[in-house]
PDB file of N, CA and C in Angstrom:
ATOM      1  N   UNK A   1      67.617  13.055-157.627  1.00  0.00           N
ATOM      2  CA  UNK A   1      67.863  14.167-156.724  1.00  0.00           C
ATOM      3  C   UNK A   1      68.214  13.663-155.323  1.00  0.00           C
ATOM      4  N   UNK A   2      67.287  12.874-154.802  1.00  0.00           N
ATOM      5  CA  UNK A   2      67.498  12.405-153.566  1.00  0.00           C
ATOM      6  C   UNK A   2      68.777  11.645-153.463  1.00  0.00           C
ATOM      7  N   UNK A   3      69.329  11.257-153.864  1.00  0.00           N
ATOM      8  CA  UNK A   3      70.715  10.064-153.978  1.00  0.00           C
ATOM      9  C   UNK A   3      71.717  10.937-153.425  1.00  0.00           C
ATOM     10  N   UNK A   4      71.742  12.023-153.524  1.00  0.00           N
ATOM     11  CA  UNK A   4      72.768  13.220-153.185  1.00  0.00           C
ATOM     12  C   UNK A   4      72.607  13.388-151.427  1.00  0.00           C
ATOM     13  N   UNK A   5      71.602  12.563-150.726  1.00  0.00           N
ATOM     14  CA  UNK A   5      71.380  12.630-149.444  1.00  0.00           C
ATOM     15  C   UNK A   5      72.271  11.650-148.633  1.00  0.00           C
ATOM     16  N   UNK A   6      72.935  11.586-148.186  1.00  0.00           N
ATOM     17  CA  UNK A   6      74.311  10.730-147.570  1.00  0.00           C
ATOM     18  C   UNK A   6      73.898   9.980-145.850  1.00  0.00           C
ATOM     19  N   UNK A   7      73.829   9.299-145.777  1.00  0.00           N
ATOM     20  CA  UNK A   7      74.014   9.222-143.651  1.00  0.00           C
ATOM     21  C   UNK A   7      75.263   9.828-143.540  1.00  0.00           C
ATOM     22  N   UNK A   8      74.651  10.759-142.583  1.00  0.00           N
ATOM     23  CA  UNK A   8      75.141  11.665-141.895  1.00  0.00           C
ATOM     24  C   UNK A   8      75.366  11.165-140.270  1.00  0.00           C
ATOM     25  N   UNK A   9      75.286  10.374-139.606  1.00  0.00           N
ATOM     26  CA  UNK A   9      75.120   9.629-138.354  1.00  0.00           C
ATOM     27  C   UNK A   9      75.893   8.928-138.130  1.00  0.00           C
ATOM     28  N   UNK A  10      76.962   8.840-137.315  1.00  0.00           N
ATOM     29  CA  UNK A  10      77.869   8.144-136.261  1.00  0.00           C
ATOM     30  C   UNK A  10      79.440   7.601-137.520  1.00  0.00           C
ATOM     31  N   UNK A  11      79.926   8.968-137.875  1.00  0.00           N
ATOM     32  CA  UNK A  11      80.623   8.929-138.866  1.00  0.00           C
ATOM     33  C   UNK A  11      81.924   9.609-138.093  1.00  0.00           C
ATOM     34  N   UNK A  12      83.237   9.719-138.417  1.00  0.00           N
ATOM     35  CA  UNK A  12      84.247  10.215-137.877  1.00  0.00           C
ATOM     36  C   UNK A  12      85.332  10.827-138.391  1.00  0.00           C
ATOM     37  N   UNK A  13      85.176  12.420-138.892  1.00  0.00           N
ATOM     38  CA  UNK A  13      84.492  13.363-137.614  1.00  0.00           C
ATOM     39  C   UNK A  13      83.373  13.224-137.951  1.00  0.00           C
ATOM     40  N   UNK A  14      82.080  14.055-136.815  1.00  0.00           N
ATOM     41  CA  UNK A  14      80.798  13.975-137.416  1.00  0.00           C
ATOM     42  C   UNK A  14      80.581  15.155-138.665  1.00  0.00           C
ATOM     43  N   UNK A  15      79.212  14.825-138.665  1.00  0.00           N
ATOM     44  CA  UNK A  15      78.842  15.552-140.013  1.00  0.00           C
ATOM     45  C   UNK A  15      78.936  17.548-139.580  1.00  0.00           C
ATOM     46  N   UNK A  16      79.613  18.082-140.989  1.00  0.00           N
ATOM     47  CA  UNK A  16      79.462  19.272-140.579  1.00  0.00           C
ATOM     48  C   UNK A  16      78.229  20.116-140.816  1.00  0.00           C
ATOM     49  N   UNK A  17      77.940  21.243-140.595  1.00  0.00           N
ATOM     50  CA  UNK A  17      76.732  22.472-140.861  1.00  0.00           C
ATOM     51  C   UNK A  17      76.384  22.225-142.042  1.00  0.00           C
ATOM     52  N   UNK A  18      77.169  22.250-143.223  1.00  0.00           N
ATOM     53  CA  UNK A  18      77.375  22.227-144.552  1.00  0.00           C
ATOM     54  C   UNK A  18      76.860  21.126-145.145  1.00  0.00           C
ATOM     55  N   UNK A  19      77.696  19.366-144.388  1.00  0.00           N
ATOM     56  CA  UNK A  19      76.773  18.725-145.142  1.00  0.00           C
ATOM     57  C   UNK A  19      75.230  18.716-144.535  1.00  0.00           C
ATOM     58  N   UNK A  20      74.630  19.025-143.289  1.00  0.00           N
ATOM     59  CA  UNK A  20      73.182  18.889-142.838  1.00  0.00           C
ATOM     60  C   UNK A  20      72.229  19.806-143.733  1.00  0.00           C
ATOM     61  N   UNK A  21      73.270  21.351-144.044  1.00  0.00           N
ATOM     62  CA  UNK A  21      72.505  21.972-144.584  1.00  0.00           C
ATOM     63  C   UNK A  21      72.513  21.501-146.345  1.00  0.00           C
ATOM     64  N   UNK A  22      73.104  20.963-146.936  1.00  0.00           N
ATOM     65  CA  UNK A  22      73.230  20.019-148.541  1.00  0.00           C
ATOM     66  C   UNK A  22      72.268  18.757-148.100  1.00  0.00           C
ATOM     67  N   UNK A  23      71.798  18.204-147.407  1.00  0.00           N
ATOM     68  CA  UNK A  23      71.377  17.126-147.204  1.00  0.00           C
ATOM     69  C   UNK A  23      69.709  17.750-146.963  1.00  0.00           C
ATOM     70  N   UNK A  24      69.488  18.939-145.990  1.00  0.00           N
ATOM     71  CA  UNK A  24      68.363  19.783-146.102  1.00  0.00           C
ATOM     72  C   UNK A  24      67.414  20.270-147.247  1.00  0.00           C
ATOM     73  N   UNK A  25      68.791  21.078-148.178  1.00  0.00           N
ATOM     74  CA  UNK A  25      68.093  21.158-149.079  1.00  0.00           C
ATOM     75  C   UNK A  25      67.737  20.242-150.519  1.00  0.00           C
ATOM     76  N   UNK A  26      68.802  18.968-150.208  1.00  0.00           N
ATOM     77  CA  UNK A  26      67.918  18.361-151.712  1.00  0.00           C
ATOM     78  C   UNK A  26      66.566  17.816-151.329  1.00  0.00           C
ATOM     79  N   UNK A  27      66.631  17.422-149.670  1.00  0.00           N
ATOM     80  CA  UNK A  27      65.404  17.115-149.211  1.00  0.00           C
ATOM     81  C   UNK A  27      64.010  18.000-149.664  1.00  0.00           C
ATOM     82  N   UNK A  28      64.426  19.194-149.412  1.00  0.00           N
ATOM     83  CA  UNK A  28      62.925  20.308-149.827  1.00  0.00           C
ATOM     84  C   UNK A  28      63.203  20.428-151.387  1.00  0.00           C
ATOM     85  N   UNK A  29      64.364  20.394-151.633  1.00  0.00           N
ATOM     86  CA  UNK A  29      63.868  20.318-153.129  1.00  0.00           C
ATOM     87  C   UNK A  29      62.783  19.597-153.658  1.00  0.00           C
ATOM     88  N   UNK A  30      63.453  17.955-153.174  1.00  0.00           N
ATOM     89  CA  UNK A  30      62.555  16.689-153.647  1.00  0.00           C
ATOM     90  C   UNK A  30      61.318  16.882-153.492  1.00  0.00           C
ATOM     91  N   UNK A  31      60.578  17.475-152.145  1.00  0.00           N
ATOM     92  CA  UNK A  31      59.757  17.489-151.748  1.00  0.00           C
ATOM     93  C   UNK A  31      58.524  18.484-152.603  1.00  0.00           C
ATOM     94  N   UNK A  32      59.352  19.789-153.047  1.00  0.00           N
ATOM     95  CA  UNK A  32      58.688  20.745-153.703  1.00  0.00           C
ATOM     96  C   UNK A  32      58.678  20.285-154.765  1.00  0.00           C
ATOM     97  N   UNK A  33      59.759  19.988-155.624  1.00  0.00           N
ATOM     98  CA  UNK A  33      59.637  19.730-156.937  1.00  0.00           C
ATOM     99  C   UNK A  33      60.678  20.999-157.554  1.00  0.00           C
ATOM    100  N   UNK A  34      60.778  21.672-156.861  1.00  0.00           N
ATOM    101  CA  UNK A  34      61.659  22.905-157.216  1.00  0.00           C
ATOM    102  C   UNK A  34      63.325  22.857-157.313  1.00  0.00           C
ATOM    103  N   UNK A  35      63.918  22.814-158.263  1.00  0.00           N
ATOM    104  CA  UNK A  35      65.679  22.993-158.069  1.00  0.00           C
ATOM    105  C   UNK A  35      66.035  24.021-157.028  1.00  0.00           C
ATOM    106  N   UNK A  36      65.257  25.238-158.189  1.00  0.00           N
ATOM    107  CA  UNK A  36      65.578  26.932-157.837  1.00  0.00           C
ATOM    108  C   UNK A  36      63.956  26.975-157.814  1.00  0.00           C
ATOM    109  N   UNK A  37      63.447  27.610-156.989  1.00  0.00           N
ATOM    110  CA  UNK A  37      61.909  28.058-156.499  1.00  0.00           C
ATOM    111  C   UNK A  37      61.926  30.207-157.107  1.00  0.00           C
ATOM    112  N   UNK A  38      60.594  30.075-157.782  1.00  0.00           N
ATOM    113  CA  UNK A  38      60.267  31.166-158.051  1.00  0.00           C
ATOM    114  C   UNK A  38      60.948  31.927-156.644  1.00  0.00           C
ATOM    115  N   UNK A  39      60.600  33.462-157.029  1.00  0.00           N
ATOM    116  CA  UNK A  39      60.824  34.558-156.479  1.00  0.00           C
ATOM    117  C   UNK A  39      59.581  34.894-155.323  1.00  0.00           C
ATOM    118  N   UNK A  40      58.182  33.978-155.922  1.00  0.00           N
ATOM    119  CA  UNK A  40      57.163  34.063-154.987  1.00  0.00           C
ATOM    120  C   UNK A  40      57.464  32.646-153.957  1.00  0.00           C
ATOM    121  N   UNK A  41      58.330  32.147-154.340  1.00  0.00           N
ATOM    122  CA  UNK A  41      58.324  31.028-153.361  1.00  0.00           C
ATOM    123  C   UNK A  41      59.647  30.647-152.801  1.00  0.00           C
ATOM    124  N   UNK A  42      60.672  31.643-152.754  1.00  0.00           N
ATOM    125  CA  UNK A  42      62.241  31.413-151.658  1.00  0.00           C
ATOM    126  C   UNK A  42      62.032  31.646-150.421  1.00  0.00           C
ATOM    127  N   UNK A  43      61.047  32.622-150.092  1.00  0.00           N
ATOM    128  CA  UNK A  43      61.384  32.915-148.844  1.00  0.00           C
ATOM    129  C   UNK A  43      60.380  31.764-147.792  1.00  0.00           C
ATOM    130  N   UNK A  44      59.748  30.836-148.203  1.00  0.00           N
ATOM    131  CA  UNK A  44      58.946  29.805-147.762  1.00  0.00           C
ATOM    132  C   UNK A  44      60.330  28.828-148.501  1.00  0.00           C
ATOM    133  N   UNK A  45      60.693  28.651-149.244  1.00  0.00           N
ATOM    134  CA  UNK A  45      61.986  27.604-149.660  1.00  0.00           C
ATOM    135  C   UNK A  45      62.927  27.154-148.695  1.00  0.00           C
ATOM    136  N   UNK A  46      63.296  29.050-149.064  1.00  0.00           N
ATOM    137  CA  UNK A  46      64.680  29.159-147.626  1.00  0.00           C
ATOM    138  C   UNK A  46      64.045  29.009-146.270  1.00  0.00           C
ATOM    139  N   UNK A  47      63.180  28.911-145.466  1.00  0.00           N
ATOM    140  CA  UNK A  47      62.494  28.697-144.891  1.00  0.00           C
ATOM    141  C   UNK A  47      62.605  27.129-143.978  1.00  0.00           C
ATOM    142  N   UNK A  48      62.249  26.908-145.312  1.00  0.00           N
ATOM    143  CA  UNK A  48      61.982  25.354-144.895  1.00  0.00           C
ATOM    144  C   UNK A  48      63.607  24.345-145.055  1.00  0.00           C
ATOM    145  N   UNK A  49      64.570  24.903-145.335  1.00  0.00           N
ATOM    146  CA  UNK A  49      66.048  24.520-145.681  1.00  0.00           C
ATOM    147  C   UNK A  49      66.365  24.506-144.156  1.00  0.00           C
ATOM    148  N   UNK A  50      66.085  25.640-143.576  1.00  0.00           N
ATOM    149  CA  UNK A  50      66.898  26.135-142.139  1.00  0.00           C
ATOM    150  C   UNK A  50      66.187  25.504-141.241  1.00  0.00           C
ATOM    151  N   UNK A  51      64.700  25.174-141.355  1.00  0.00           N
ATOM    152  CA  UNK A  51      64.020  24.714-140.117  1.00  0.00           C
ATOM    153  C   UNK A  51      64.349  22.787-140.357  1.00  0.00           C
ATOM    154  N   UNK A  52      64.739  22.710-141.926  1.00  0.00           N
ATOM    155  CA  UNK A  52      64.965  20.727-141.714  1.00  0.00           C
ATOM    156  C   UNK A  52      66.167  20.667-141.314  1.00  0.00           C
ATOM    157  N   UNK A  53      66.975  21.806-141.711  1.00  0.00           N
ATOM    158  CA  UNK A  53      68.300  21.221-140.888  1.00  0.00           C
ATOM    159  C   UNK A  53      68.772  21.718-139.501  1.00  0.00           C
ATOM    160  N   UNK A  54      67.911  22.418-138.940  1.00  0.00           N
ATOM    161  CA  UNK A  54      67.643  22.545-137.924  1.00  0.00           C
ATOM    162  C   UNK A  54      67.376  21.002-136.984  1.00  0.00           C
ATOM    163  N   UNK A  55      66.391  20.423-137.175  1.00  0.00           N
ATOM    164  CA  UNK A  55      65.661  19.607-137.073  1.00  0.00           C
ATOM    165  C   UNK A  55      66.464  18.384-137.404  1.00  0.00           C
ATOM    166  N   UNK A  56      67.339  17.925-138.298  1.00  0.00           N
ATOM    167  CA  UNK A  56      68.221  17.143-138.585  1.00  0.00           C
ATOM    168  C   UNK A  56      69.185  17.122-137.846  1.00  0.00           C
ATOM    169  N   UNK A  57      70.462  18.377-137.528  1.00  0.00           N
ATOM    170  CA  UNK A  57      71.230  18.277-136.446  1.00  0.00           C
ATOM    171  C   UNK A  57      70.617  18.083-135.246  1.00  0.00           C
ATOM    172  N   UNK A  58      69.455  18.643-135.201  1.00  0.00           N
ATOM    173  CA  UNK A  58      68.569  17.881-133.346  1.00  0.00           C
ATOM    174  C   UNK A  58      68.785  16.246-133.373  1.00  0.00           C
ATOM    175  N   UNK A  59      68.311  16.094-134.569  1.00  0.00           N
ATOM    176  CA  UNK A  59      68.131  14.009-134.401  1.00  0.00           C
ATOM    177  C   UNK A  59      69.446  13.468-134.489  1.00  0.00           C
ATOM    178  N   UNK A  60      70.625  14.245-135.526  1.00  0.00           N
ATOM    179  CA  UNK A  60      72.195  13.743-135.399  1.00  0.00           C
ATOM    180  C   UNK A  60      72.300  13.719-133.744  1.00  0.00           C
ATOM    181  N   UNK A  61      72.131  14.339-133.202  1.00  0.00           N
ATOM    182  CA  UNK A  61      72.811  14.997-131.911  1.00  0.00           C
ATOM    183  C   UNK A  61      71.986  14.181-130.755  1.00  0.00           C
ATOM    184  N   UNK A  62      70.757  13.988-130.754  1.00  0.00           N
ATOM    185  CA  UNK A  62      70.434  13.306-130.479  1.00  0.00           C
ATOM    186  C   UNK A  62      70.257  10.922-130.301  1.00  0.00           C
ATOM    187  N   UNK A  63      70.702  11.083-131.333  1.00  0.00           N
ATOM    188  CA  UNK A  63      71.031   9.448-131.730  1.00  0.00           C
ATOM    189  C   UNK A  63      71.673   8.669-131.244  1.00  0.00           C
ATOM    190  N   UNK A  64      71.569   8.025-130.184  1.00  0.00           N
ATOM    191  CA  UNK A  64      72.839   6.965-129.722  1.00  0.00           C
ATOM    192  C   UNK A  64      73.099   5.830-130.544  1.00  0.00           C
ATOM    193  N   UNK A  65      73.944   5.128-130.930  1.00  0.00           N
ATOM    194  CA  UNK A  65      74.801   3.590-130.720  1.00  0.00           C
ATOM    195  C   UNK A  65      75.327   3.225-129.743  1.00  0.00           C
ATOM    196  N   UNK A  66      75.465   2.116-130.280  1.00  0.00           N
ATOM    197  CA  UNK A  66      76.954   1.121-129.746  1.00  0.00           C
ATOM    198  C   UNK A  66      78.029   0.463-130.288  1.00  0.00           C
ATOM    199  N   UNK A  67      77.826   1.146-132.087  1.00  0.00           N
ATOM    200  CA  UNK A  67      78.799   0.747-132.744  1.00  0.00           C
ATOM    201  C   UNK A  67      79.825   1.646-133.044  1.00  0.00           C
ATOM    202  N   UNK A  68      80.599   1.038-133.637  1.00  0.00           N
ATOM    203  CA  UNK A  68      82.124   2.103-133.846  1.00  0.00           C
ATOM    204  C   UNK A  68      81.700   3.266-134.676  1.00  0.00           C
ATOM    205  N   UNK A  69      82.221   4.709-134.466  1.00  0.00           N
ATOM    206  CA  UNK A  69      81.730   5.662-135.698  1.00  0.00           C
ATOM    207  C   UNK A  69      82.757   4.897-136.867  1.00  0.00           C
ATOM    208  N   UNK A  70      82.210   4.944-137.970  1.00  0.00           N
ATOM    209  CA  UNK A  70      82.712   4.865-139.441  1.00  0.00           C
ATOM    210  C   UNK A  70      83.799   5.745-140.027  1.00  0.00           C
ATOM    211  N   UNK A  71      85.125   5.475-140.637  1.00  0.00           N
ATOM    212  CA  UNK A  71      85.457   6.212-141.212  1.00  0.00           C
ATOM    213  C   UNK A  71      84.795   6.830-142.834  1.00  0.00           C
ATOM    214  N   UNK A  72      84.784   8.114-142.333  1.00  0.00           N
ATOM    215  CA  UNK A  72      84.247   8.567-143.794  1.00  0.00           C
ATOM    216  C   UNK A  72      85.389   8.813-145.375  1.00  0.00           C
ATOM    217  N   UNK A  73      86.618   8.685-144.861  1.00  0.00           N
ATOM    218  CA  UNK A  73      87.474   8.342-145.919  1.00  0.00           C
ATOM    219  C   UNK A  73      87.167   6.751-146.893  1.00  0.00           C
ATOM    220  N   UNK A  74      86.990   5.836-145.696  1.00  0.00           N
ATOM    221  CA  UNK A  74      86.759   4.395-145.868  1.00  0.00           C
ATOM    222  C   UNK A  74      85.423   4.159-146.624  1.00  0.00           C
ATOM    223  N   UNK A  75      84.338   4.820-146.263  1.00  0.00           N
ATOM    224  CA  UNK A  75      82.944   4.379-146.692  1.00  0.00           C
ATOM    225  C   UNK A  75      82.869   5.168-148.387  1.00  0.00           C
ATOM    226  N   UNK A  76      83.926   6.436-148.143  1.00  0.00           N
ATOM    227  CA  UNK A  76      83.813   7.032-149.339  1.00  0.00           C
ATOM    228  C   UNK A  76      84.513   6.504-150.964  1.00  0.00           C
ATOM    229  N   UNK A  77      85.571   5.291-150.124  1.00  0.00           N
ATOM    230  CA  UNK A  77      86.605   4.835-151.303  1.00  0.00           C
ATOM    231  C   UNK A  77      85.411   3.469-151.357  1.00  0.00           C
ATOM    232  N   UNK A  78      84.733   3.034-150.862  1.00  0.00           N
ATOM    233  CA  UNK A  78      84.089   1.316-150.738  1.00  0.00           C
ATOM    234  C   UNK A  78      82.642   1.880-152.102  1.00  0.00           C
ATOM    235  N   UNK A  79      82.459   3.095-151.805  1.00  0.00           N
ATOM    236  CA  UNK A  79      81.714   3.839-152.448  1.00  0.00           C
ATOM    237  C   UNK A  79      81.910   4.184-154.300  1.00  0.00           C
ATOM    238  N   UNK A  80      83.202   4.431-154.255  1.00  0.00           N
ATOM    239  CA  UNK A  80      83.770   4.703-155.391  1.00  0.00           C
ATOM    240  C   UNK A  80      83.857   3.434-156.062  1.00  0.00           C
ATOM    241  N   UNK A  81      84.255   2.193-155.242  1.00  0.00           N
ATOM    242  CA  UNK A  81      85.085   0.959-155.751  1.00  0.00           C
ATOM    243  C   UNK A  81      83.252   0.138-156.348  1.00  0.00           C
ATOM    244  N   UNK A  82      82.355   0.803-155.590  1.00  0.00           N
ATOM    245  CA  UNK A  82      81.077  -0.020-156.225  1.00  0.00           C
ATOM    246  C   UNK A  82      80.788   1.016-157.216  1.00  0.00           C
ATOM    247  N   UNK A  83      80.983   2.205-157.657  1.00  0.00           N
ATOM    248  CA  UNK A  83      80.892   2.726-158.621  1.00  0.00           C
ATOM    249  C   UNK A  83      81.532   2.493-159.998  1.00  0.00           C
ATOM    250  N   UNK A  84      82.447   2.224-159.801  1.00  0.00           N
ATOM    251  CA  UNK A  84      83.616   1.561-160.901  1.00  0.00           C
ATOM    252  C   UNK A  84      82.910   0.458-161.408  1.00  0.00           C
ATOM    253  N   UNK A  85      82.871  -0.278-160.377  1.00  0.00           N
ATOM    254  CA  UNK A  85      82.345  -1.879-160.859  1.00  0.00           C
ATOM    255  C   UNK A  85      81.286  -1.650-161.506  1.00  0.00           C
ATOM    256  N   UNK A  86      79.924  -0.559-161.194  1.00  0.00           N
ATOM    257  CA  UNK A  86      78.703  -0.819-161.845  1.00  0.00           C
ATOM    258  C   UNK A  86      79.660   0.147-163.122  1.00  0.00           C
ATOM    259  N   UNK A  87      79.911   1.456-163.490  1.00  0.00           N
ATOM    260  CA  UNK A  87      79.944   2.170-164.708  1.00  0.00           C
ATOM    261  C   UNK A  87      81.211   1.953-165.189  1.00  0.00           C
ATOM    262  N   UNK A  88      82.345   1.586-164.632  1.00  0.00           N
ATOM    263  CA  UNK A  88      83.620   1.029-165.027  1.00  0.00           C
ATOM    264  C   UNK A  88      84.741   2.790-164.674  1.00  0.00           C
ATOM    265  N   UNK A  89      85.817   2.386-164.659  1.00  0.00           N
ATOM    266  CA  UNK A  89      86.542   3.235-164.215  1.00  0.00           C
ATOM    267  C   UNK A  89      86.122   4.196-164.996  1.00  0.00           C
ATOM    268  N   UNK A  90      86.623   5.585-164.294  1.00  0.00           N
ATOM    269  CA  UNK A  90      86.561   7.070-165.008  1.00  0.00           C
ATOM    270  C   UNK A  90      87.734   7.110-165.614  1.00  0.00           C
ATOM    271  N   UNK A  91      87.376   7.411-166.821  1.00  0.00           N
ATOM    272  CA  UNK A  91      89.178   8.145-167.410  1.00  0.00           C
ATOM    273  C   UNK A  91      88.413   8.342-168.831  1.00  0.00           C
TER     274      UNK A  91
END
């Protein structure tokens, strides 16, 4: 579950709403144990989705370097090319 959580930090462009809030929730997933959370337990779910990524864009936004932001086209193909190698091409 967690593997689906990406750095999100000093990337170019930066990270959008979308991925903080995908990165939020596999976090509370992991945490609960829940994919999809009962009906007695979304509104404490959804809850806790909005206040980590809340809390996540604070620390993006907050974070300095001094290194170059990353292309995320680049990190995403270096990504693929170690995927290949471990499971072998898709086709």
């Amino acid at each position: 579950m967690c593997r689906n959580i990406k750095t999100l930090f000093n990337f170019e462009p930066p990270a959008t709403e979308l991925e903080i809030r995908d990165a939020s929730l596999q976090f509370v997933r992991k945490l609960s144990g829940f994919n999809v959370p009962s009906k007695a337990n979304a509104e404490a779910f959804d809850r806790a989705v909005e206040e980590i990524a809340a809390l996540a864009r604070t620390l993006i936004e907050s974070l300095v370097t001094t290194s170059q932001p990353r292309d995320r086209d680049t990190v995403a193909a270096e990504a693929r090319a170690r995927s290949a190698a471990r499971f072998g091409a898709p086709g």
